[in-house]
Protein backbone atom coordinates (compact mmCIF):
# COMPACT_ATOMS: atom_id res chain seq x y z
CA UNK A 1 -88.65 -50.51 88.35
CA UNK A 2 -90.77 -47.19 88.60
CA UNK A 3 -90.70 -45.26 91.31
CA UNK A 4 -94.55 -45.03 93.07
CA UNK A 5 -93.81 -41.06 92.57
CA UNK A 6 -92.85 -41.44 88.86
CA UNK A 7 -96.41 -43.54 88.53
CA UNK A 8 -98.18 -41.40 89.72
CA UNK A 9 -97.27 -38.21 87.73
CA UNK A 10 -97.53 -40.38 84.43
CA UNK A 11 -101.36 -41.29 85.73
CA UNK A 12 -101.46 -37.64 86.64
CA UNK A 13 -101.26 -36.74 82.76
CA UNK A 14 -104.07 -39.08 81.39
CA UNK A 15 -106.70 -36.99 81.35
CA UNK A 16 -104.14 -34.24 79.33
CA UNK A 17 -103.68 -37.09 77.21
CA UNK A 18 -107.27 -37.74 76.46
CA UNK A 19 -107.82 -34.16 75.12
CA UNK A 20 -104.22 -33.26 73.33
CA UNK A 21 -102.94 -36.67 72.59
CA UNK A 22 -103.53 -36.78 69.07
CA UNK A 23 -101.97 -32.78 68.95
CA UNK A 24 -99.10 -34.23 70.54
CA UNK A 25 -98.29 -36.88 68.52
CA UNK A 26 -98.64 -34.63 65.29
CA UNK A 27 -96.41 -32.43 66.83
CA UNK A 28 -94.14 -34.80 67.76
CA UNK A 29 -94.00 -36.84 63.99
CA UNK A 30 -93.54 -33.13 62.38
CA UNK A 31 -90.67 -32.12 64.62
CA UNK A 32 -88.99 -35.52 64.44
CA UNK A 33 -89.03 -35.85 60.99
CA UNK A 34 -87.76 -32.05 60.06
CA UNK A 35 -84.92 -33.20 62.47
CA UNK A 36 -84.31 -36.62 61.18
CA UNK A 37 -85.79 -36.66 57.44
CA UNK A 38 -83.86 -40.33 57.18
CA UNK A 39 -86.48 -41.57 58.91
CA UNK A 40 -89.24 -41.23 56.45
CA UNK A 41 -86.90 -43.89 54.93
CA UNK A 42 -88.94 -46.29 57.23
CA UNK A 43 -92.38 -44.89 58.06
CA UNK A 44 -95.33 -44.97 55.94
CA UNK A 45 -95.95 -41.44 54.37
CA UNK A 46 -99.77 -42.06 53.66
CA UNK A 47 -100.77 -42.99 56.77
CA UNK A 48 -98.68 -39.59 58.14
CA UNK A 49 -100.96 -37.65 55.50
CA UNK A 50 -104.63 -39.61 56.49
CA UNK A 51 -103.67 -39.36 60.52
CA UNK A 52 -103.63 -42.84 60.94
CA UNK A 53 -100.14 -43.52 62.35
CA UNK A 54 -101.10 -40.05 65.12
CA UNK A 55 -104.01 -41.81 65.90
CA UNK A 56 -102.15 -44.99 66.35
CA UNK A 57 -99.76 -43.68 68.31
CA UNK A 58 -101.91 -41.54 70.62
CA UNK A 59 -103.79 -44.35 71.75
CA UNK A 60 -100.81 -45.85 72.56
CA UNK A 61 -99.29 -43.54 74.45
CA UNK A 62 -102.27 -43.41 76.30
CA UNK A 63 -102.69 -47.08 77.45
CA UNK A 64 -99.04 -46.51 78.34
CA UNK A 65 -100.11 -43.84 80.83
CA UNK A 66 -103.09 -45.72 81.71
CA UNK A 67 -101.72 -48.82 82.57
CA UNK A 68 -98.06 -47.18 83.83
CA UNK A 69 -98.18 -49.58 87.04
CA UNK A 70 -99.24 -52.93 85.37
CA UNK A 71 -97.47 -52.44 81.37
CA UNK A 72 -98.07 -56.48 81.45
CA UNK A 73 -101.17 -55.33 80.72
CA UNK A 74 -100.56 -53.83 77.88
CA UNK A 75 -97.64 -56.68 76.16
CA UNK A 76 -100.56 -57.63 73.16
CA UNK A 77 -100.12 -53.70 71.86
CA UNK A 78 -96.56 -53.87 72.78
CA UNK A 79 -96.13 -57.32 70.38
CA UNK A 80 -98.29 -56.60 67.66
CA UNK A 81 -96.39 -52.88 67.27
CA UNK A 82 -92.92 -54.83 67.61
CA UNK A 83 -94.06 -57.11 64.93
CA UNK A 84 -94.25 -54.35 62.39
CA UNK A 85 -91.43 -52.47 63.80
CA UNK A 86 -89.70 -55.51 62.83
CA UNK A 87 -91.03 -55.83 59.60
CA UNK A 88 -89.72 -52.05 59.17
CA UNK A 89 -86.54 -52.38 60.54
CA UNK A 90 -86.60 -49.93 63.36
CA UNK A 91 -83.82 -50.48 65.63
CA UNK A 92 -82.71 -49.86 69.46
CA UNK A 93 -80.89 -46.71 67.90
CA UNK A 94 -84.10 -45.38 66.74
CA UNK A 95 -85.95 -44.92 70.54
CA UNK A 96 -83.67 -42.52 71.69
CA UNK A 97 -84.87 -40.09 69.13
CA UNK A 98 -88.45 -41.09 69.63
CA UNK A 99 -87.89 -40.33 73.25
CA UNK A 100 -86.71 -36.71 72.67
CA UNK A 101 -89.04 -35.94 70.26
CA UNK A 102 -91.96 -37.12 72.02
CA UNK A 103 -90.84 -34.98 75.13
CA UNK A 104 -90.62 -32.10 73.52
CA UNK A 105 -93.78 -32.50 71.69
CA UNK A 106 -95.73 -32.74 75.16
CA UNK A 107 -93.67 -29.44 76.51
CA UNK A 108 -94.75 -27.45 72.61
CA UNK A 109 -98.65 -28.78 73.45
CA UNK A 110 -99.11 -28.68 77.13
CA UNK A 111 -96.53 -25.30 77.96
CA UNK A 112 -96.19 -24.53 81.07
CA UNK A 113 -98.77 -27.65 82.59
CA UNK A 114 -95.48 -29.54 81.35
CA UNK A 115 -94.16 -28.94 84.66
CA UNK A 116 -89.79 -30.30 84.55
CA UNK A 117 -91.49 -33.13 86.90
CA UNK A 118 -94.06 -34.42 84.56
CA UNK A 119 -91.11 -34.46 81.85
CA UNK A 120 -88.58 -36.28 83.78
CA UNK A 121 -91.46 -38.56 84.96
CA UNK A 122 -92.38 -39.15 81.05
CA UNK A 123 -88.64 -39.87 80.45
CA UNK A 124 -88.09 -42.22 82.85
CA UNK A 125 -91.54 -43.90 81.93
CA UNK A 126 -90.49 -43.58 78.31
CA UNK A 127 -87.50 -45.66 78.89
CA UNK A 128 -89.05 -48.46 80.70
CA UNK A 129 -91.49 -48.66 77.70
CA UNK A 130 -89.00 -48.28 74.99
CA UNK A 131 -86.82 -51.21 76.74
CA UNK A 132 -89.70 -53.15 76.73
CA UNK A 133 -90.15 -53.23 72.87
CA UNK A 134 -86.20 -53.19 72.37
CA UNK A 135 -86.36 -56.62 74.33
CA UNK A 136 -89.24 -58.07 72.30
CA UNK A 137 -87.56 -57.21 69.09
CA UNK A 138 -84.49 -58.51 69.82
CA UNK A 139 -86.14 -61.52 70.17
CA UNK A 140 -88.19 -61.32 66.92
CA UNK A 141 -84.83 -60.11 65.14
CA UNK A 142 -83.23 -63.11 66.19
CA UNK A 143 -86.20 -66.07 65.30
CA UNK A 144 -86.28 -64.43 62.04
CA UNK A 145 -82.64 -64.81 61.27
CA UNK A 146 -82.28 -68.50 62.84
CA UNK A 147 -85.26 -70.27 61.72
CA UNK A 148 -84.43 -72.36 58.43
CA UNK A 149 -83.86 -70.25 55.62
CA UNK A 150 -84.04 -67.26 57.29
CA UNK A 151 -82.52 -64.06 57.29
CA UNK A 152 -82.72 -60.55 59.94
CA UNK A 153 -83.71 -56.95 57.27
CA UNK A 154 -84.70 -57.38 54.37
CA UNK A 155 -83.51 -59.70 51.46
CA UNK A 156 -84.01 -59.59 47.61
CA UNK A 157 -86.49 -61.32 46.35
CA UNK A 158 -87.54 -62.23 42.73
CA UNK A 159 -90.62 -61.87 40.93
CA UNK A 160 -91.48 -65.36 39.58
CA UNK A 161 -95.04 -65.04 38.56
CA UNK A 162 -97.32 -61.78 38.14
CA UNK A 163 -101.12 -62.61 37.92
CA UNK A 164 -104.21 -60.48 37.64
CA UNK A 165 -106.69 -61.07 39.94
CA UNK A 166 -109.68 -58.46 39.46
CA UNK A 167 -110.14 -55.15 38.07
CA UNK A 168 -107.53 -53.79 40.95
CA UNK A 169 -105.91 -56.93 42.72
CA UNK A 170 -102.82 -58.14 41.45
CA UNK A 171 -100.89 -61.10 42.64
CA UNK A 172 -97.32 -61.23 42.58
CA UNK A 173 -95.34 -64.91 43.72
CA UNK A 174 -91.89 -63.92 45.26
CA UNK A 175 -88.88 -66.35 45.33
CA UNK A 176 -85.70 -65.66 47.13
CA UNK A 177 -82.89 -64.02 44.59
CA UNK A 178 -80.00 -66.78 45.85
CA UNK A 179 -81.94 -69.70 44.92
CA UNK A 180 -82.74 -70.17 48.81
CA UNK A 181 -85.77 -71.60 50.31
CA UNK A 182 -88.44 -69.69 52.09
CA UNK A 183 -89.05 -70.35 55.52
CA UNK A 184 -92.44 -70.91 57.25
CA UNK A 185 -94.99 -68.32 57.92
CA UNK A 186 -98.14 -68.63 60.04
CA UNK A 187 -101.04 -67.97 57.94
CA UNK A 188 -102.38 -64.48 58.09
CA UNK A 189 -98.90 -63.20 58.20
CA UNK A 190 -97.55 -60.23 56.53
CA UNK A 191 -94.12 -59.42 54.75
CA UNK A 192 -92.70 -55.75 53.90
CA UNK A 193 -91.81 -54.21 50.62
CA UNK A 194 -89.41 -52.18 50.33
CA UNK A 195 -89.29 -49.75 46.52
CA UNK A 196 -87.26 -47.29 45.29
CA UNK A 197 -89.32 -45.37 42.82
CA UNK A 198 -88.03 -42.96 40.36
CA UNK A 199 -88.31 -39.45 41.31
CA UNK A 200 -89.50 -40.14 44.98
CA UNK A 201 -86.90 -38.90 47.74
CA UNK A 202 -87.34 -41.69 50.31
CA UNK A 203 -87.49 -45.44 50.30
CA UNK A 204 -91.22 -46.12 50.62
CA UNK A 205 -92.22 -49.38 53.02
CA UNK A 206 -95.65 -51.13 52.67
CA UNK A 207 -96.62 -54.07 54.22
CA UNK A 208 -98.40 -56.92 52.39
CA UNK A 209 -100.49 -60.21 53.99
CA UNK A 210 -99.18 -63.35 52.40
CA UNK A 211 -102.06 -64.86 50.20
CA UNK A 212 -101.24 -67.99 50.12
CA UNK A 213 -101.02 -71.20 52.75
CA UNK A 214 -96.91 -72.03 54.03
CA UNK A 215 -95.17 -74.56 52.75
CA UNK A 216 -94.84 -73.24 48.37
CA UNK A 217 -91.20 -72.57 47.52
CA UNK A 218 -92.82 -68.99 46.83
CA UNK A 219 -94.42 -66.06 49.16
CA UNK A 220 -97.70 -64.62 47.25
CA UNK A 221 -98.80 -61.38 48.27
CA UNK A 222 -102.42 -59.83 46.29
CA UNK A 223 -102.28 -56.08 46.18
CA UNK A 224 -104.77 -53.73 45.52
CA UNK A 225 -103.99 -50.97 43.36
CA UNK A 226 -105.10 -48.19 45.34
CA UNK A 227 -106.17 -45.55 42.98
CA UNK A 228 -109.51 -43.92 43.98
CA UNK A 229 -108.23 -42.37 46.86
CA UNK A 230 -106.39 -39.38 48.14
CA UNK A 231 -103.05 -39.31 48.41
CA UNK A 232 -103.31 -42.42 45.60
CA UNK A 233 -101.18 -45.40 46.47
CA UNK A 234 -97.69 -44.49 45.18
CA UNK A 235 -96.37 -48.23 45.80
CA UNK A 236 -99.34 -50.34 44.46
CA UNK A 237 -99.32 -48.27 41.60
CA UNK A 238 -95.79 -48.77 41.12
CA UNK A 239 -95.94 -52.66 41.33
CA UNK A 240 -98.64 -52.91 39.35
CA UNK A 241 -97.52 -50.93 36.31
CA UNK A 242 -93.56 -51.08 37.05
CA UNK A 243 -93.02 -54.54 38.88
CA UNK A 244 -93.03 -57.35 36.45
CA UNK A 245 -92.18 -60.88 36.14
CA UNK A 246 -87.93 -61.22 36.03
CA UNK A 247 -87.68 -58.21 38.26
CA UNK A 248 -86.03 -57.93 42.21
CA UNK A 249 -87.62 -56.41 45.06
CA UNK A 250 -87.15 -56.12 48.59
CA UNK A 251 -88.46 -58.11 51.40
CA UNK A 252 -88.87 -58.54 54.87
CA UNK A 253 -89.57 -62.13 56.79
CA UNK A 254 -92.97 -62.62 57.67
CA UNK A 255 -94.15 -60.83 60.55
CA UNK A 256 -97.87 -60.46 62.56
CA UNK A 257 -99.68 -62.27 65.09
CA UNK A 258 -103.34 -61.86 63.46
CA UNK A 259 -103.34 -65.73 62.69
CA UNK A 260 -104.90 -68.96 62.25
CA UNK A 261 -104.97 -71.02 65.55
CA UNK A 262 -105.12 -74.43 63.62
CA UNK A 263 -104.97 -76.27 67.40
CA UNK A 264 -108.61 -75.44 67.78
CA UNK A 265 -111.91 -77.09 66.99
CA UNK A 266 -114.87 -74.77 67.08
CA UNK A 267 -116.64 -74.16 63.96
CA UNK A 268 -114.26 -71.28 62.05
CA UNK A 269 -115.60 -68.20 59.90
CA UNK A 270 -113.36 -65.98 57.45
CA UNK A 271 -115.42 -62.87 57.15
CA UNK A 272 -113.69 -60.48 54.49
CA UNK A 273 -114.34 -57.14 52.34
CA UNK A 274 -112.17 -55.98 49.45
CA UNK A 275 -109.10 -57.17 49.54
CA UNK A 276 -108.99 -58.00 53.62
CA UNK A 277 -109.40 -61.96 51.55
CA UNK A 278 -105.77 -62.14 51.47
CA UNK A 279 -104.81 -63.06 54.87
CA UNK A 280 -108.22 -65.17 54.95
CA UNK A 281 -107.03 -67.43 51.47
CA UNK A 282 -104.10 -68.28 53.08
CA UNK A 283 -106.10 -69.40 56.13
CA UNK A 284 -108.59 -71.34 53.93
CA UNK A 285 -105.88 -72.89 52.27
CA UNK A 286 -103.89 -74.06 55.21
CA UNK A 287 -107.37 -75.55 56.51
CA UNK A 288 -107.65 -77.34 53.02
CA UNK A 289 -104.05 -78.70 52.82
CA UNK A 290 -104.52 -80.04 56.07
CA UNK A 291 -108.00 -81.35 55.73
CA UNK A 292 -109.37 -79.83 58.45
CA UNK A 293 -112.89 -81.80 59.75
CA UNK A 294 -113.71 -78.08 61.44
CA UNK A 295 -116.63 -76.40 59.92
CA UNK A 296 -115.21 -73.70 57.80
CA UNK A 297 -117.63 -71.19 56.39
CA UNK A 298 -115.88 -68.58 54.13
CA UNK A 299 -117.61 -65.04 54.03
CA UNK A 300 -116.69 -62.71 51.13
CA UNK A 301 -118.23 -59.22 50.40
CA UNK A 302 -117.24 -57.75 47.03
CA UNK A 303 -117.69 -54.19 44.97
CA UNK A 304 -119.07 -56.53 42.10
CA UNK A 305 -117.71 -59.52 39.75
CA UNK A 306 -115.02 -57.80 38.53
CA UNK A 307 -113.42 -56.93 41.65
CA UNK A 308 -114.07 -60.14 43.35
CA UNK A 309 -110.29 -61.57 43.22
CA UNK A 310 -109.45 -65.47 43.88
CA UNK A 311 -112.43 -66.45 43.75
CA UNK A 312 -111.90 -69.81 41.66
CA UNK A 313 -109.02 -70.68 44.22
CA UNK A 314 -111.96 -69.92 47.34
CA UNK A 315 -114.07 -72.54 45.66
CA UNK A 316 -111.19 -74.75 45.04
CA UNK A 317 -110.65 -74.80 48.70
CA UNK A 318 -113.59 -74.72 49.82
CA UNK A 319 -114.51 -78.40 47.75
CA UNK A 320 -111.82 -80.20 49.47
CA UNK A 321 -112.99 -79.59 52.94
CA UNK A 322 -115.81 -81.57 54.47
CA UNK A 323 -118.05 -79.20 55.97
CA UNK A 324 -116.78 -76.17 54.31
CA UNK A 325 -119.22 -73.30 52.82
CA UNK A 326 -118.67 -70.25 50.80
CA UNK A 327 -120.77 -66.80 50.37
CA UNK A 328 -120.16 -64.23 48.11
CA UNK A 329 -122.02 -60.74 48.13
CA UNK A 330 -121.62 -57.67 45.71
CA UNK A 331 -122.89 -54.60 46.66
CA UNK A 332 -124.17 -53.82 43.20
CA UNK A 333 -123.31 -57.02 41.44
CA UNK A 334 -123.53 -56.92 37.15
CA UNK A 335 -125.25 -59.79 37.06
CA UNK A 336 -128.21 -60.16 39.31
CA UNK A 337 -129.27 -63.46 38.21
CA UNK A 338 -125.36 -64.53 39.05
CA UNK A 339 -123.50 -67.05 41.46
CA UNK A 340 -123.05 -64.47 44.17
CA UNK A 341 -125.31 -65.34 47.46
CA UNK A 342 -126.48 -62.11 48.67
CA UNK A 343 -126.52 -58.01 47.64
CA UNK A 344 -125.71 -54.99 49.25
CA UNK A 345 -124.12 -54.85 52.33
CA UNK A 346 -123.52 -57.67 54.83
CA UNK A 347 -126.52 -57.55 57.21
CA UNK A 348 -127.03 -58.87 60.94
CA UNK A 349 -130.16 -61.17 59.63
CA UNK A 350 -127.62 -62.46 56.90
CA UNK A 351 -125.09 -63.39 59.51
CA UNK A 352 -127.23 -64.89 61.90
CA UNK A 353 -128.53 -67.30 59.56
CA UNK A 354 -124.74 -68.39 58.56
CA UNK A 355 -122.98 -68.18 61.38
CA UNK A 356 -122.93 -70.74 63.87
CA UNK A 357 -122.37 -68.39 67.31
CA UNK A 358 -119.78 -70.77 68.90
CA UNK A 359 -117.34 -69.96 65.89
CA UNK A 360 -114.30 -68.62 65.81
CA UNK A 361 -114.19 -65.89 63.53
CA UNK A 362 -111.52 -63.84 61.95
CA UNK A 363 -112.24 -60.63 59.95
CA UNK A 364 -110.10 -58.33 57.70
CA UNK A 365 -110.90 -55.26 55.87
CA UNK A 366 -111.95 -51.62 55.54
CA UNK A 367 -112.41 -50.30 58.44
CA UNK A 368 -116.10 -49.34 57.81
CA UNK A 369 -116.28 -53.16 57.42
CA UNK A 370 -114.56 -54.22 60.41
CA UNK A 371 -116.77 -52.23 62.38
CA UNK A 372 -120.28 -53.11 61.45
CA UNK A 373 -119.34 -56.92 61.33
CA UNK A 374 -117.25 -56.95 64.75
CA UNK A 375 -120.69 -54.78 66.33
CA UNK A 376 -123.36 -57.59 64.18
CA UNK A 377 -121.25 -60.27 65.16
CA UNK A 378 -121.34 -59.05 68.79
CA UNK A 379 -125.04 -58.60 68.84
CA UNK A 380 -125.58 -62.09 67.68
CA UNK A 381 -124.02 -63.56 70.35
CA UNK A 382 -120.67 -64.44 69.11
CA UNK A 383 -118.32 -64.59 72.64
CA UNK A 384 -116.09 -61.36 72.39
CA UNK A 385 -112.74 -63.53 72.67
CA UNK A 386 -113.95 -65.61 69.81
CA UNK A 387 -113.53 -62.10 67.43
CA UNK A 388 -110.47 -61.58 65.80
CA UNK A 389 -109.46 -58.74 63.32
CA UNK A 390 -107.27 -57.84 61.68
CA UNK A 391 -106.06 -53.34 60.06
CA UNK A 392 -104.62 -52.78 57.15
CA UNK A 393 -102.10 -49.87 58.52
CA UNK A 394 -102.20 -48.83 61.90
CA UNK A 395 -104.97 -50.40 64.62
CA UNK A 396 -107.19 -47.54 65.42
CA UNK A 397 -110.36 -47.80 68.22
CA UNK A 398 -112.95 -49.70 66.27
CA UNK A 399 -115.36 -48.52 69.44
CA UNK A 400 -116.80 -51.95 69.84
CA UNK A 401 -115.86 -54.06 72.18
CA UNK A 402 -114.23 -57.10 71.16
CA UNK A 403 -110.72 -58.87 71.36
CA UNK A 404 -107.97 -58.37 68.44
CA UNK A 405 -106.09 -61.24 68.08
């Protein structure tokens, strides 16, 4: 347990926080990593490059601070982070350096308002927090391994099936290297790849949602080749040019708790952009297999034709559910006489007239996307614990309110 004192010199630093926290984490992920290059081994170099991962972790560092004398409060950030640390790998062995490195980064930013109380304060805060996710972990370590089929890490995997989805999505069906089954996933899980690729210094991690409902003897995962942006995608490049059919790759056992609830009843909406459909196909399906009576309305917003992936399988779905309904827009489609249901950009009118407002609806995407259709879907009247969503990389403040799953 805290000491009162100890709370309320952590509290003391919030507003500190506020202003330097994302200088602080920088810091700290610079310093760390000159220190301890092994561990870009494990973190995500992109998302070091874009600020994502110091955003990330700023914000939680900051609800740590914030919520120093109830951390109950915060366990949904603690377990979704401790999913992916699991899906990484990161160990108990790996706080310790976290610790130290964070420390120091708040004395480099703050100087001498980085009084020795507010440092031993952080540390022994720090250690309560970093117990917290060790426990949680453990825990997740150990379902992984015991469940049937299972295994703790990462295990090889084989690449049964490679299958080209759109003009950048590319499917890949995994079996297990030892002739093993693969055990159960919830739908809208994830799994981590681990590469090697020529010429690159470190192992490079990426995680991928599963596109496809449990119960195949295969994990699918649908990646986008991310080539338009800067720094370009080093490991969907590689597996789409490099990884082919034959081949071995690395995997982790599914991890993530943006999923399907399949115990409830409300009316259910999949709301996607790009390739945020992955996680929502494996939903659909799972809704399908089990032929679900709910009223499933499936939400899809495209570049254009050719970079609309699985869109045959949607349908397929779609047909073998009772009250199930599909809409496809393209921004600017080829064909504006074609199958698609509306152009442009999702709008609020266009939802209202879809979406039934006691649904349940999950969402996956950009960004950009997540945070017009969390605010339309919001505005329509949609209850905020009826919202679920889903990043791609680390969760940063959307600046709506609404609940992530």
């Amino acid at each position: 347990m805290l000491s009162q004192k100890t709370i309320d010199i952590v509290k003391s630093t919030v507003p500190a926080l506020q202003a330097h926290g994302k200088t602080i984490t920088t810091t700290f992920y610079k310093r760390m990593f000159e220190a301890h290059p092994e561990l870009l081994n494990i973190f995500n170099h992109v998302n070091q490059k874009q600020g994502r991962q110091q955003t990330a972790l700023a914000n939680t560092v900051l609800a740590a601070a914030q919520y120093i004398d109830n951390l109950e409060a915060i366990v949904p950030v603690v377990v979704q982070i401790a999913h992916k640390h699991r899906g990484l790998g990161i160990k108990p062995e790996h706080y310790p350096i976290v610790g130290e490195f964070l420390l120091k980064a708040i004395k480099e930013v703050l100087g001498d308002a980085a009084t020795d109380e507010i440092i031993n304060a952080w540390s022994e805060a720090y250690d309560a927090i970093a117990q917290a996710f060790i426990d949680v972990e453990k825990g997740m370590y150990n379902e992984a391994e015991r469940q049937e089929n299972g295994w703790s890490g990462f295990k090889e995997f084989t690449v049964a099936k490679k299958v080209v989805e759109s003009k950048v999505i590319t499917s890949f069906y995994l079996k297990p290297s030892d002739g093993m089954g693969v055990p159960q996933f919830l739908p809208g899980q994830y799994i981590t790849v681990k590469v090697k690729i020529p010429g690159e210094t470190f192992i490079l991690n990426r995680q991928y949602s599963l596109s496809c409902a449990p119960g195949h003897d295969y994990y699918r995962i649908s990646v986008k080749r991310e080539a338009d942006r800067e720094p370009n995608g080093k490991v969907s490049n590689y597996l789409h040019d490099y990884l082919n059919e034959g081949d071995k790759i690395e995997i982790s056992a599914p991890a993530g708790i943006f999923t399907l609830n399949t115990e409830e009843k409300a009316p259910i909406v999949l709301l996607s952009g790009g390739v945020g459909l992955t996680p929502m196909v494996s939903m659909l399906e799972t809704l399908a297999n089990q032929d679900s009576k709910r009223d499933v309305t499936f939400v899809h917003a495209a570049r254009n034709e050719e970079f609309h992936a699985l869109r045959d399988e949607v349908l397929s779905h779609i047909r073998k559910l009772d009250n199930g309904h599909v809409y496809f827009g393209y921004e600017k489609p080829i064909d504006e006489s074609g199958s698609h249901h509306f152009e442009g950009y999702l709008t609020k009118q266009y939802l209202e007239h879809i979406v039934n407002k006691k649904s349940v609806c999950y969402i996956c995407g950009p960004v950009p996307f997540l945070q017009n259709v969390v605010q339309m879907l919001t505005e329509i009247g949609v209850k905020e614990e009826n919202i679920r969503y889903e990043f791609f990389g680390p969760a940063v403040d959307l600046n709506v309110h609404a609940v992530k799953q």
